[in-house]
C-alpha atoms as a PDB file:
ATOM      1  CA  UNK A   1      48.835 -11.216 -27.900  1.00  0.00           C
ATOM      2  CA  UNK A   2      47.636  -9.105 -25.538  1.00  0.00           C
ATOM      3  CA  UNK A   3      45.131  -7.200 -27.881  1.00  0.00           C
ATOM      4  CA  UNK A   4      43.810 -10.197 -29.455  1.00  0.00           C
ATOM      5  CA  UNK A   5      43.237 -11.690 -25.652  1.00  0.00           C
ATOM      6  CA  UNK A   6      41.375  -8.244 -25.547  1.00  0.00           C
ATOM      7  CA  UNK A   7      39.093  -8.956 -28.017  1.00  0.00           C
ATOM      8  CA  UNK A   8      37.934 -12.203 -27.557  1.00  0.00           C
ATOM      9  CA  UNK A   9      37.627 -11.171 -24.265  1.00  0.00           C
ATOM     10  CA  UNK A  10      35.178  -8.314 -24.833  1.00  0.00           C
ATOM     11  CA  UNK A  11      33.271 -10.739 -27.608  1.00  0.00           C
ATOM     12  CA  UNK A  12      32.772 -13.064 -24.745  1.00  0.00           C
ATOM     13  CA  UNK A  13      31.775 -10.384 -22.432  1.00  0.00           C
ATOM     14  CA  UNK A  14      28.827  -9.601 -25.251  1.00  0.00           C
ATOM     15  CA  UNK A  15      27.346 -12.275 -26.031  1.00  0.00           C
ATOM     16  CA  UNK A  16      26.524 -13.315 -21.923  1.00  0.00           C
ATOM     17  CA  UNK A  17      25.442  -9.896 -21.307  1.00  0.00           C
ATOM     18  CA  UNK A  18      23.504 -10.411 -24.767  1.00  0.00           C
ATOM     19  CA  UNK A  19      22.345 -13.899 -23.569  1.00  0.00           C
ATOM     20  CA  UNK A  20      21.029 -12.744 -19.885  1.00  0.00           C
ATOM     21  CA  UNK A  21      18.996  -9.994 -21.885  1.00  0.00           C
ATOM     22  CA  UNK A  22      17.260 -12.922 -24.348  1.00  0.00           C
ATOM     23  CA  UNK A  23      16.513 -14.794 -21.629  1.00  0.00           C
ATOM     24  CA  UNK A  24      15.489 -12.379 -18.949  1.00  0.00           C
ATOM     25  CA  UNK A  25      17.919 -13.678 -16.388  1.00  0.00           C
ATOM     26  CA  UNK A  26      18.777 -10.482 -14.911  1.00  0.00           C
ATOM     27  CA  UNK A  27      18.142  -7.320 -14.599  1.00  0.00           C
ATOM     28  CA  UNK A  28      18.794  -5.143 -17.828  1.00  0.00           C
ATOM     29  CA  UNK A  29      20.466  -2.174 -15.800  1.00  0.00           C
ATOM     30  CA  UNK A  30      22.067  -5.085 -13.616  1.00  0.00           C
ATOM     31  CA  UNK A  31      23.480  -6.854 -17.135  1.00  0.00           C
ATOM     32  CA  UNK A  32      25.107  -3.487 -18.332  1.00  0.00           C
ATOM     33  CA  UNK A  33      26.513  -2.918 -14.883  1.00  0.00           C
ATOM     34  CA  UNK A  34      27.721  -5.783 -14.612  1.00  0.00           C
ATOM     35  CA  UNK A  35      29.343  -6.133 -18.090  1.00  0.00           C
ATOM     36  CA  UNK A  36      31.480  -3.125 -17.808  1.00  0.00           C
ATOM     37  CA  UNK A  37      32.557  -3.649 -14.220  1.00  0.00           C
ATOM     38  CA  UNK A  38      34.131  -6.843 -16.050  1.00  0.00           C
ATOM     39  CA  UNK A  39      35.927  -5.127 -18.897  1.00  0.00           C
ATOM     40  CA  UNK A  40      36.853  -2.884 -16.155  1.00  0.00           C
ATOM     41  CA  UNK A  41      38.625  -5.484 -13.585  1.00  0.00           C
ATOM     42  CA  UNK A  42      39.981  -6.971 -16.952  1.00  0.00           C
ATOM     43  CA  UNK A  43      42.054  -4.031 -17.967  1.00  0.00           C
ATOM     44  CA  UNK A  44      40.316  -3.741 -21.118  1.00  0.00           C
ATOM     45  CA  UNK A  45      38.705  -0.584 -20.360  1.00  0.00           C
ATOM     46  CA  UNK A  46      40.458   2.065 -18.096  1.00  0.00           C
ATOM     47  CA  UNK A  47      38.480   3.454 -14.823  1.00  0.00           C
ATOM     48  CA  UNK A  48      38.134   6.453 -16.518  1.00  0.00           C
ATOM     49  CA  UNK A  49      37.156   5.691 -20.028  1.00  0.00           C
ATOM     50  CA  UNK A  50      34.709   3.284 -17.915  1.00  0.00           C
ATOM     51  CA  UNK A  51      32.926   6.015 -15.959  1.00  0.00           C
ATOM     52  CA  UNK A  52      32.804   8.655 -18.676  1.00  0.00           C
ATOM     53  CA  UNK A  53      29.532   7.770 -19.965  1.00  0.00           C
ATOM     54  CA  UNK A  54      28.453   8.454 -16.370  1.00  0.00           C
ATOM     55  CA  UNK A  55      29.394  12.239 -16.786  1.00  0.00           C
ATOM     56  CA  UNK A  56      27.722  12.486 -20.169  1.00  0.00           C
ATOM     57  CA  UNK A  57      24.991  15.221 -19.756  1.00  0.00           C
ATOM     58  CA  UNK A  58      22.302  13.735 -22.119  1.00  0.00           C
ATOM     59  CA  UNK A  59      22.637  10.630 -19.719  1.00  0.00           C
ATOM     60  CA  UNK A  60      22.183  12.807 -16.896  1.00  0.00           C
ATOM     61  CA  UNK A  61      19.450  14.820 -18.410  1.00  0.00           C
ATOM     62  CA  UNK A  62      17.373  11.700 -19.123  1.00  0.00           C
ATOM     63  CA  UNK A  63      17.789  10.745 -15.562  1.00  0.00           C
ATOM     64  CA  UNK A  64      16.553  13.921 -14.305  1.00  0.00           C
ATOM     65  CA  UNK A  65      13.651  13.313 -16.177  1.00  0.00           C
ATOM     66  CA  UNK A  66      12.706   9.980 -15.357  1.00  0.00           C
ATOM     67  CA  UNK A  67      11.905  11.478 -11.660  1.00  0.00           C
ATOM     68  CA  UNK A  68       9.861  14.191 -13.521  1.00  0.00           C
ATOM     69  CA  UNK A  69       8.133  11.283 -15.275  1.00  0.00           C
ATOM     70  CA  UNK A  70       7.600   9.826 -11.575  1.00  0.00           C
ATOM     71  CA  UNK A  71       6.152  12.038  -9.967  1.00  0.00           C
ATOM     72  CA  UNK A  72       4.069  13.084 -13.281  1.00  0.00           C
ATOM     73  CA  UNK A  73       2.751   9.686 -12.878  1.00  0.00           C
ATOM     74  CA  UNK A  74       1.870  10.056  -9.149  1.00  0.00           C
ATOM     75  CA  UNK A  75       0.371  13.291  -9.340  1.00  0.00           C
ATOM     76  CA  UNK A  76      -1.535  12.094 -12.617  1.00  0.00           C
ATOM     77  CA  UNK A  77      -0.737  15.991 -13.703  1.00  0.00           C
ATOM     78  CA  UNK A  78      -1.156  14.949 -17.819  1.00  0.00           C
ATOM     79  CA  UNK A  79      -4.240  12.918 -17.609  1.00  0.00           C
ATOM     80  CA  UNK A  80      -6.856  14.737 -18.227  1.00  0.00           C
ATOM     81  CA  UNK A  81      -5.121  16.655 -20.768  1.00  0.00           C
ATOM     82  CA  UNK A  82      -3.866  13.710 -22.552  1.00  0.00           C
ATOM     83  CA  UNK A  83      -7.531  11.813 -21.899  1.00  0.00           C
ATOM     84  CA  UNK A  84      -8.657  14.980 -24.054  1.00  0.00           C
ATOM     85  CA  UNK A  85      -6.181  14.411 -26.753  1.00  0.00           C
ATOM     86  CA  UNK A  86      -6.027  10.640 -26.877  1.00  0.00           C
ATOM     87  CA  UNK A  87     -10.205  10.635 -27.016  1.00  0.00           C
ATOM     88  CA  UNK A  88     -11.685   7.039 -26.428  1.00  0.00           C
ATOM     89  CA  UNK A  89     -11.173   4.904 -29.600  1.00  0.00           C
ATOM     90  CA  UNK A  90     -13.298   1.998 -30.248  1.00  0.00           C
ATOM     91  CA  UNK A  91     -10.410   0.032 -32.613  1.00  0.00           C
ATOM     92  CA  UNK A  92      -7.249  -0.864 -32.095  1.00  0.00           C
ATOM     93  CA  UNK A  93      -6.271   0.540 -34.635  1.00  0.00           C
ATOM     94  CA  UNK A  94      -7.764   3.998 -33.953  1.00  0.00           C
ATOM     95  CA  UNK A  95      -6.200   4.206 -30.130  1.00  0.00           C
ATOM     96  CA  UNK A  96      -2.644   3.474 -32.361  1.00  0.00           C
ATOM     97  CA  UNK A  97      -3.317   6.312 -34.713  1.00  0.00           C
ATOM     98  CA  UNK A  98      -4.603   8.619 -32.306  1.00  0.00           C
ATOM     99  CA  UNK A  99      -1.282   7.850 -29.722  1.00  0.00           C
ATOM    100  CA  UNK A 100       1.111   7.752 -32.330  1.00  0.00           C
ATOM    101  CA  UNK A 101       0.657  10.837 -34.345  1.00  0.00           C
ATOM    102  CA  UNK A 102       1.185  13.497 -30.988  1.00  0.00           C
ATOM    103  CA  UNK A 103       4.273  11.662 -29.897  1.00  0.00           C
ATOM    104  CA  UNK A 104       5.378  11.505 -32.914  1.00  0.00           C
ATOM    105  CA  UNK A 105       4.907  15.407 -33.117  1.00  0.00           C
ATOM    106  CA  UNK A 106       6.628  16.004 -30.034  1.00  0.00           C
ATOM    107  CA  UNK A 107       9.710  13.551 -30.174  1.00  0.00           C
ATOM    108  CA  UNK A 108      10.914  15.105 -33.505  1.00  0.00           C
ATOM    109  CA  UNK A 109      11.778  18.032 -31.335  1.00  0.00           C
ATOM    110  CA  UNK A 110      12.503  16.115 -27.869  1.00  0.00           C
ATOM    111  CA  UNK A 111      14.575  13.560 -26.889  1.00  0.00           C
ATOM    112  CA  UNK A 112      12.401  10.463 -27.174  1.00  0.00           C
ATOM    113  CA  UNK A 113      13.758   8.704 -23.836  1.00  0.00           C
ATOM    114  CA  UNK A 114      11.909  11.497 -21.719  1.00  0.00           C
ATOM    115  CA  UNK A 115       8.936  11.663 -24.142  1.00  0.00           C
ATOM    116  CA  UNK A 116       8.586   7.660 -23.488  1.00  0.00           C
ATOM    117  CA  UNK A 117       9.052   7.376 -20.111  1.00  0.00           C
ATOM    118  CA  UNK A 118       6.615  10.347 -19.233  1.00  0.00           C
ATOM    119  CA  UNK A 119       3.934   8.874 -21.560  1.00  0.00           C
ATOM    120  CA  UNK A 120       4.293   5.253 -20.508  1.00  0.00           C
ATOM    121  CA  UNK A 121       2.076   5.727 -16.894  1.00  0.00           C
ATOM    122  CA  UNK A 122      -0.502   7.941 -18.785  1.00  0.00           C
ATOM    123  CA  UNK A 123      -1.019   5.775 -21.597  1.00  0.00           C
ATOM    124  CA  UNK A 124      -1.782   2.355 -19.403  1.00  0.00           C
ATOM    125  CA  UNK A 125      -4.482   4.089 -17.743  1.00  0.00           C
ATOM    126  CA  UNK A 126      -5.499   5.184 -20.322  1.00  0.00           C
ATOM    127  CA  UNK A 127      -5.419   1.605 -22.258  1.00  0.00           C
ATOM    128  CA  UNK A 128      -7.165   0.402 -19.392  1.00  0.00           C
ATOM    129  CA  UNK A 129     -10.171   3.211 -19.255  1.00  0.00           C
ATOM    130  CA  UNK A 130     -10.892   2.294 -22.924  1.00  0.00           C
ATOM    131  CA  UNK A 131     -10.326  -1.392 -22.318  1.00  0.00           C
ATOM    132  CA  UNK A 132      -7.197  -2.311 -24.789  1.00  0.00           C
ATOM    133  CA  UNK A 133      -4.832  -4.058 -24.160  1.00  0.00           C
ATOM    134  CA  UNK A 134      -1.872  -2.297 -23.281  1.00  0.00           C
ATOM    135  CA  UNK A 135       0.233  -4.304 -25.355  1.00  0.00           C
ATOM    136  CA  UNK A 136      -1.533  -3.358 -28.403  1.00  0.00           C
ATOM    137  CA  UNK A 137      -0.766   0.091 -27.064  1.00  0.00           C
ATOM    138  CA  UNK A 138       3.264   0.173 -25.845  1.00  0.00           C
ATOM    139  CA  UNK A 139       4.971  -0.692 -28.763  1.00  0.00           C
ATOM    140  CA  UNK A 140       3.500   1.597 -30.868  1.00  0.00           C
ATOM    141  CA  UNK A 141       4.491   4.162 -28.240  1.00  0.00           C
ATOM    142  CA  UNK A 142       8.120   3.837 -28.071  1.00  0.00           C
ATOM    143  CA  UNK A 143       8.195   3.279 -32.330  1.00  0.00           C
ATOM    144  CA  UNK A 144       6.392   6.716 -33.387  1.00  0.00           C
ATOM    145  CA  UNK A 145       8.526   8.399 -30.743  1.00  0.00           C
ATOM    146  CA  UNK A 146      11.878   6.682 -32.429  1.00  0.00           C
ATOM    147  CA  UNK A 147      10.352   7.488 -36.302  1.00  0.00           C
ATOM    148  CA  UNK A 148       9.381  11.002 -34.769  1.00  0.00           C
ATOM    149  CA  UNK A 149      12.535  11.570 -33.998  1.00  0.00           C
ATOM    150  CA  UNK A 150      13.922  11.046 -36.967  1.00  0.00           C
ATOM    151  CA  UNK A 151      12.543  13.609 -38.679  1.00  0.00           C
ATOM    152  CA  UNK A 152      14.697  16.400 -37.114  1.00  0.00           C
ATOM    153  CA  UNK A 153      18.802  17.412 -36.659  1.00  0.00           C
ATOM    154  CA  UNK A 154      17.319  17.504 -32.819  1.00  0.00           C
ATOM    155  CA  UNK A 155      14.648  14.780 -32.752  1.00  0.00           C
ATOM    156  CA  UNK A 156      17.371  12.338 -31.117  1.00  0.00           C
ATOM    157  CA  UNK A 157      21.213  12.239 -30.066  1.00  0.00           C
ATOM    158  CA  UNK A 158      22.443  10.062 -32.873  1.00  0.00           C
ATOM    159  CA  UNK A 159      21.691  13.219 -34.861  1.00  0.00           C
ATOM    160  CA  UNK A 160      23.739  15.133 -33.202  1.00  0.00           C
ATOM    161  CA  UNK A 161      26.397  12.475 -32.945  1.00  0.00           C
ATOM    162  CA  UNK A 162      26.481  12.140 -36.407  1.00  0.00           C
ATOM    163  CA  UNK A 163      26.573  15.651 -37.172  1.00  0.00           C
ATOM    164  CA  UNK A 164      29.567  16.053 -34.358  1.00  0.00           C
ATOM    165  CA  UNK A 165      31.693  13.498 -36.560  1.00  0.00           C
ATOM    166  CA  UNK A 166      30.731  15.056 -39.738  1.00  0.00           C
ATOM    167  CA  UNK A 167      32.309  18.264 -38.521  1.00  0.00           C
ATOM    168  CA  UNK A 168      35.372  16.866 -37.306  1.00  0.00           C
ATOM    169  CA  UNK A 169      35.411  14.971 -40.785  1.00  0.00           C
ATOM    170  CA  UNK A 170      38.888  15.526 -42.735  1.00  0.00           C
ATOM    171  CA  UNK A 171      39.243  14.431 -46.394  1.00  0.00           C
ATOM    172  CA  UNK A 172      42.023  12.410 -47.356  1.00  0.00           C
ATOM    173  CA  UNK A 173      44.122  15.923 -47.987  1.00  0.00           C
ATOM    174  CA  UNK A 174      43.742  16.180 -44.499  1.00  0.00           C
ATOM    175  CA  UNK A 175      42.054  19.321 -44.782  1.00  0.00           C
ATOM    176  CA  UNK A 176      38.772  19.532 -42.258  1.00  0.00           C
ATOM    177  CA  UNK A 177      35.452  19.732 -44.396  1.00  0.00           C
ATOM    178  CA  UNK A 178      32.891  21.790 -42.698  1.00  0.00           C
ATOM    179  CA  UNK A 179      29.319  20.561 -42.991  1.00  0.00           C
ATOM    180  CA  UNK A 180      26.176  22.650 -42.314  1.00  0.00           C
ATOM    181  CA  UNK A 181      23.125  20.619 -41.332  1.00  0.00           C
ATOM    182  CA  UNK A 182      19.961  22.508 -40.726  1.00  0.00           C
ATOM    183  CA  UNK A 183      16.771  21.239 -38.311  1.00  0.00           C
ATOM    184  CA  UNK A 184      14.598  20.406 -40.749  1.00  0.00           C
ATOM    185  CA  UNK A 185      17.328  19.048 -43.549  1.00  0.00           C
ATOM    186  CA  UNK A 186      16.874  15.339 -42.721  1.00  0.00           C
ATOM    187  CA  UNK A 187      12.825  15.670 -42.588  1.00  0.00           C
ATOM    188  CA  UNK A 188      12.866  14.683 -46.656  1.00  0.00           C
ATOM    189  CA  UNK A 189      13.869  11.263 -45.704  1.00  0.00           C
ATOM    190  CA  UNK A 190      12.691  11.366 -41.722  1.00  0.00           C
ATOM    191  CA  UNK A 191       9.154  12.041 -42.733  1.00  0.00           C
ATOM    192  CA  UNK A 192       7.985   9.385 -45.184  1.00  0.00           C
ATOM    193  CA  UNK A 193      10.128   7.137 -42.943  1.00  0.00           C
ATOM    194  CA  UNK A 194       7.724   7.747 -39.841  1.00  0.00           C
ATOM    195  CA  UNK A 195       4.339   7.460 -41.654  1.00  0.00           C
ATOM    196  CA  UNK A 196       6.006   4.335 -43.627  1.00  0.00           C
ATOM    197  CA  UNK A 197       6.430   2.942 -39.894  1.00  0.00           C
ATOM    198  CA  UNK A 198       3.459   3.974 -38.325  1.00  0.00           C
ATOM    199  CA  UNK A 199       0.791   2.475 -41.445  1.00  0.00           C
ATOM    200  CA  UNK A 200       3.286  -0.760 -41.011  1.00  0.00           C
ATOM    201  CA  UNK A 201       2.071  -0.505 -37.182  1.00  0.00           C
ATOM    202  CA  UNK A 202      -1.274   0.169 -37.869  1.00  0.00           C
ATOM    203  CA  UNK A 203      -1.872  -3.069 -40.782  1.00  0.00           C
ATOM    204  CA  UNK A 204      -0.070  -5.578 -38.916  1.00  0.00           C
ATOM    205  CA  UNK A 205       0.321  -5.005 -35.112  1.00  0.00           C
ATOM    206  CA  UNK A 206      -2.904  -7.152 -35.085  1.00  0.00           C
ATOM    207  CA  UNK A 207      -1.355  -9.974 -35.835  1.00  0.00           C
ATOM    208  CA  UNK A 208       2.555  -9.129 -34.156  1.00  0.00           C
ATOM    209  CA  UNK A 209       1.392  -8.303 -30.775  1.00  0.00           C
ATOM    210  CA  UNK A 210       0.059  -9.820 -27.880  1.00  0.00           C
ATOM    211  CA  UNK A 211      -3.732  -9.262 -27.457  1.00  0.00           C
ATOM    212  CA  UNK A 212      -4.782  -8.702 -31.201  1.00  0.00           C
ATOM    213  CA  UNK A 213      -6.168 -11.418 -32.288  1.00  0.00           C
ATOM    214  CA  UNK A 214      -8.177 -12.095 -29.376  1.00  0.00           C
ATOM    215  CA  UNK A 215      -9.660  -8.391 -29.375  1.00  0.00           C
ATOM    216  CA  UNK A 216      -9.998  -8.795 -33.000  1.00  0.00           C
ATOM    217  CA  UNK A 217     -12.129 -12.048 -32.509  1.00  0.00           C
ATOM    218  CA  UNK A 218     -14.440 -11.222 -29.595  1.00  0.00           C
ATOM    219  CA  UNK A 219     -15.241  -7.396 -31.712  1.00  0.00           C
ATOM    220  CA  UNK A 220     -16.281 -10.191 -34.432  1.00  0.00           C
ATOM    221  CA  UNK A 221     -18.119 -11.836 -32.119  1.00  0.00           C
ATOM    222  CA  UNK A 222     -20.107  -8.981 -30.605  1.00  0.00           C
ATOM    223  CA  UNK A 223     -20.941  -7.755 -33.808  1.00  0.00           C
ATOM    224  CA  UNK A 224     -22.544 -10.957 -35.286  1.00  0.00           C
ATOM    225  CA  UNK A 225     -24.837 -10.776 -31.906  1.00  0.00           C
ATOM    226  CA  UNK A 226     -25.914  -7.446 -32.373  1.00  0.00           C
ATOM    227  CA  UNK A 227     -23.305  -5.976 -29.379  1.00  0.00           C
ATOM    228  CA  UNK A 228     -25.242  -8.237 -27.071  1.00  0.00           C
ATOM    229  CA  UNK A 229     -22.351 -10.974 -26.008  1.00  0.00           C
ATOM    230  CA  UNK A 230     -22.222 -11.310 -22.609  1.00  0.00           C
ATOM    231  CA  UNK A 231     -24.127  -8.690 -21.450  1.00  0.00           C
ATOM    232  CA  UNK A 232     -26.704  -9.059 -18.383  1.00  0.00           C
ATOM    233  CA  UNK A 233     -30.034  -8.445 -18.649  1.00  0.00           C
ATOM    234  CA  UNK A 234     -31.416  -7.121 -14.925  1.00  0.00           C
ATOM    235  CA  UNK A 235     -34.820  -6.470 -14.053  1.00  0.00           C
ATOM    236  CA  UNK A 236     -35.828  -5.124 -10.569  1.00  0.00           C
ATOM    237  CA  UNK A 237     -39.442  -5.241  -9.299  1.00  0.00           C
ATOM    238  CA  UNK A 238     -40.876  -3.673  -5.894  1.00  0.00           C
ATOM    239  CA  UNK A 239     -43.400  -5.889  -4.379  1.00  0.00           C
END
């Protein structure tokens, strides 16, 4: 009885941390928190098991970087080298293209958490100096780093979590079966995967995210006008 209280216990524990994140009730960091200090008290999941994560050194590696990230973003030490790189697109879909293909690049051999959160500061000023709106802009961010990653053994740590359990595999003699996986092996099916993503971004983000349509409409605008819409005509005379 006492493992099937368990369960419905931890089901229950889900779905209202699930429900505070739909709704935006609390704080996401706050909702996890909060949800294992439960199964904690509960006796569901020891002290230890409970604070493991905790100890992990990916988590504490990403941490570490997210004050990198900060003070990157104070400092505003990338953004004239990224301002370079990005360029100043006139299309949506040309700012998309022209962010997602670098991070792409780079998270197939980074960790994409630290690739996202260093980028995130740079690229809403730079959304803003090119006057996009940065929702057209943030998505496509954080996908092309997730497909970029993809596309190596190192690009992210479910790799290398998978790989970890392939190695401790044993067949059903028992004996362990030793599997070699090298950094570029999962790139056949990583690769057409990302640019698969990123043209779905490119066609359709338009009409998914926030801001499209409207920029889409007033570009039509402007152009039947002759790129005159709402611009001010001032004349200055010295008398």
């Amino acid at each position: 009885m006492a493992e099937v209280w368990e369960g419905w216990f931890t089901v229950g524990v889900v779905l209202l941390a699930f429900g505070c994140l739909l709704w935006d009730l609390i704080q996401p960091d706050h909702v996890m928190i909060g949800a294992l200090t439960l199964l904690m008290a509960a006796g569901v999941v020891s002290v230890e098991e409970g604070l493991a994560g905790f100890a992990n050194e990916g988590l504490l590696t990403v941490a570490v970087l997210f004050v990198v990230a900060a003070g990157i973003s104070a400092t505003g030490g990338l953004d004239w080298y990224m301002g370079k790189l990005l360029g100043h697109p006139r299309t949506i879909a040309g700012a998309q293209l022209r962010l997602m293909l670098p991070v792409a690049v780079v998270s197939a051999f980074l960790n994409n958490t630290p690739v996202v959160a260093v980028m995130i500061p740079i690229v809403q000023r730079w959304a803003e100096n090119i006057h996009i709106p940065k929702s057209q802009v943030m998505i496509p961010l954080s996908f092309a780093s997730i497909l970029g990653g993809t596309c190596t053994l190192i690009g992210t740590s479910t790799n290398l979590v998978v790989l970890g359990m392939l190695n401790n595999w044993k067949g059903t003699d028992g004996a362990a079966e030793k599997v070699t996986m090298g950094l570029f092996d999962l790139s056949i099916y990583g690769v057409p995967c990302a640019f698969s993503g990123m043209g779905y971004i490119l066609l359709f983000s338009k009409f998914l995210l926030p801001g499209g349509r409207a920029l889409a409409a007033r570009a039509a605008q402007d152009a039947s006008s002759g790129g005159r819409r709402g611009e001010d005509l001032i004349v200055r005379a010295r008398v």
